[in-house]
Protein backbone atom coordinates (compact mmCIF):
# COMPACT_ATOMS: atom_id res chain seq x y z
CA UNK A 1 34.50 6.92 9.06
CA UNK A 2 32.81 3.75 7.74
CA UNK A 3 29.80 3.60 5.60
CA UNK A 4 27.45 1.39 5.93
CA UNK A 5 25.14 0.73 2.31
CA UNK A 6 21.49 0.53 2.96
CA UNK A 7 19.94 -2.35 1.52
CA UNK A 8 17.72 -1.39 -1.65
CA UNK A 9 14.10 -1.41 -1.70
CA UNK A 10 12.36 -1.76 -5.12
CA UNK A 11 8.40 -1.14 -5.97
CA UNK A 12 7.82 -4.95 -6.38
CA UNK A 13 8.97 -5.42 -2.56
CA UNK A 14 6.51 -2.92 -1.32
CA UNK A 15 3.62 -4.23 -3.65
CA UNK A 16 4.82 -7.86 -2.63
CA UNK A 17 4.45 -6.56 0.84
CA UNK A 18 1.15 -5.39 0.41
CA UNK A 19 -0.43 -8.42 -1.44
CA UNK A 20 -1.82 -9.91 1.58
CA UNK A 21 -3.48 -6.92 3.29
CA UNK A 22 -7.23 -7.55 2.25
CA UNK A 23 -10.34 -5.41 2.90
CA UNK A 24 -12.03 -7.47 5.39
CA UNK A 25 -15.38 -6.59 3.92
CA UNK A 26 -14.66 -7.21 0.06
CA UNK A 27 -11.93 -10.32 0.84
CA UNK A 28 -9.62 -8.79 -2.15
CA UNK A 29 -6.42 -7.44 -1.63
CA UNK A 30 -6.01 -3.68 -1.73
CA UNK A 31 -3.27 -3.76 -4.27
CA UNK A 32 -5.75 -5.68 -6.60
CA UNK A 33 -8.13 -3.64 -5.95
CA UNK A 34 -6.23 -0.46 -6.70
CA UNK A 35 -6.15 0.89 -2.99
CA UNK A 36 -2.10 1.87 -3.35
CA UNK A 37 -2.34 4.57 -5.61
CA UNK A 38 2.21 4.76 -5.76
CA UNK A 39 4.91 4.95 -2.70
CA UNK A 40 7.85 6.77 -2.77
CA UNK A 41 11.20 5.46 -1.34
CA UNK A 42 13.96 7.83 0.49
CA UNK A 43 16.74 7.67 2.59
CA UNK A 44 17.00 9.83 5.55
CA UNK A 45 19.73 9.81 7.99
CA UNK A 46 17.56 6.89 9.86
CA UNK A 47 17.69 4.35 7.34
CA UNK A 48 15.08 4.23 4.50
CA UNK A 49 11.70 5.65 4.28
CA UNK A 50 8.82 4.69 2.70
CA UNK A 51 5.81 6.68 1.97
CA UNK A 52 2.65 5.16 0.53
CA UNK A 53 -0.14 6.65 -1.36
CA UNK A 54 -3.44 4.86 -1.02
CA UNK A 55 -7.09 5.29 -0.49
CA UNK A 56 -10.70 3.39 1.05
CA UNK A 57 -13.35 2.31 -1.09
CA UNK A 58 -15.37 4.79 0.70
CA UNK A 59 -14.60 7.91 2.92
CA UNK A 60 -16.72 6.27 5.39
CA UNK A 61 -15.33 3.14 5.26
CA UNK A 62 -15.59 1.37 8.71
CA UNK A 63 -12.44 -0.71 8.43
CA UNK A 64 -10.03 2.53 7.48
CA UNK A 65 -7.71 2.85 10.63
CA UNK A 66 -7.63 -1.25 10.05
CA UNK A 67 -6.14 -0.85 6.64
CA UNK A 68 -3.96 1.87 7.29
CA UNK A 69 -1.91 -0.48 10.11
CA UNK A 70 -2.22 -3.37 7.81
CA UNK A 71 -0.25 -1.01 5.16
CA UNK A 72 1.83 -0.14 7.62
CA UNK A 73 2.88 -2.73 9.53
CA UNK A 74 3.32 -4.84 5.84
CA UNK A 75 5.85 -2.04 4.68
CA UNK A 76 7.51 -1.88 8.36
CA UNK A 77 8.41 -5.36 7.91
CA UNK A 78 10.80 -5.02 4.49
CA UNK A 79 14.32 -5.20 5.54
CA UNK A 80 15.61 -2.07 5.64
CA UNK A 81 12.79 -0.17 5.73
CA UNK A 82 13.12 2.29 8.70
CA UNK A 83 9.82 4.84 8.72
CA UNK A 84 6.78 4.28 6.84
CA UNK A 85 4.23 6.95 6.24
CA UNK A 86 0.90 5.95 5.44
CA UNK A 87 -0.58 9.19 2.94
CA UNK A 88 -4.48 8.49 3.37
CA UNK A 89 -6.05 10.39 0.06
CA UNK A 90 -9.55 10.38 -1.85
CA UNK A 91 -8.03 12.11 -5.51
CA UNK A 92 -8.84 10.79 -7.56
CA UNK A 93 -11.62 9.01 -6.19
CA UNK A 94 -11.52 5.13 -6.52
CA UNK A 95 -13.41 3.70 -8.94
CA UNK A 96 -12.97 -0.43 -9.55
CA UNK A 97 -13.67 -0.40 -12.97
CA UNK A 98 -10.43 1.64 -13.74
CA UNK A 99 -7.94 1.16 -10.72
CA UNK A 100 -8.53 -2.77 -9.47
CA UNK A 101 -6.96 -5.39 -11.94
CA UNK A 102 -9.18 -7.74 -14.03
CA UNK A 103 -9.05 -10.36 -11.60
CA UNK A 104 -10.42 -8.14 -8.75
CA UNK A 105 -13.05 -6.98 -11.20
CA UNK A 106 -14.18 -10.59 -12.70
CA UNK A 107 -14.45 -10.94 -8.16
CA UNK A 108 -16.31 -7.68 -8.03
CA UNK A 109 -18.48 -8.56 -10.95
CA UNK A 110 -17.68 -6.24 -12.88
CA UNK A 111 -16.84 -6.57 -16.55
């Protein structure tokens, strides 16, 4: 029986990944802006499986099921990566002026 290793996937790839996803409405990144609140990385007997963590500015947020393909599709697209689950939370609420970085915040105007 042969074993084939599965290629590694680190935290940087998936937040790499994610970079570019924007809210459409804001024009910042969600990882800037603190959307991805962690993933988790595991191997099943598919391949590897990723499951992110992230949230909306708002509950009501009109560009939600947008954001959540964005996520997924970005992860879905790391070699290796097999299954992505998208974990859609609002705890702890977001709040920019602890969660996005400085950059997003200077963009925001917050400071």
């Amino acid at each position: 029986m042969t074993t084939t290793a599965l290629p590694a996937v680190t935290f940087r790839q998936i937040g790499a990944a994610l970079q570019p996803v924007f809210d459409p409405e804001i024009r910042i990144s969600i990882v800037d802006l603190g959307l991805v609140y962690g993933a988790e990385i595991a191997t099943s007997e598919k391949g590897l499986t990723v499951k992110v963590k992230m949230s909306l500015t708002s509950p009501a947020c009109p560009y939600g099921p947008m954001l959540l393909a964005s996520t997924h599709s970005a992860v879905a697209r790391i070699p290796g990566v097999k299954d992505v689950d998208v974990d859609l939370v609002f705890a702890p609420s977001w709040d920019p002026r602890t969660m996005a970085t400085e950059d997003a915040k200077e963009q925001l105007g917050l400071y």
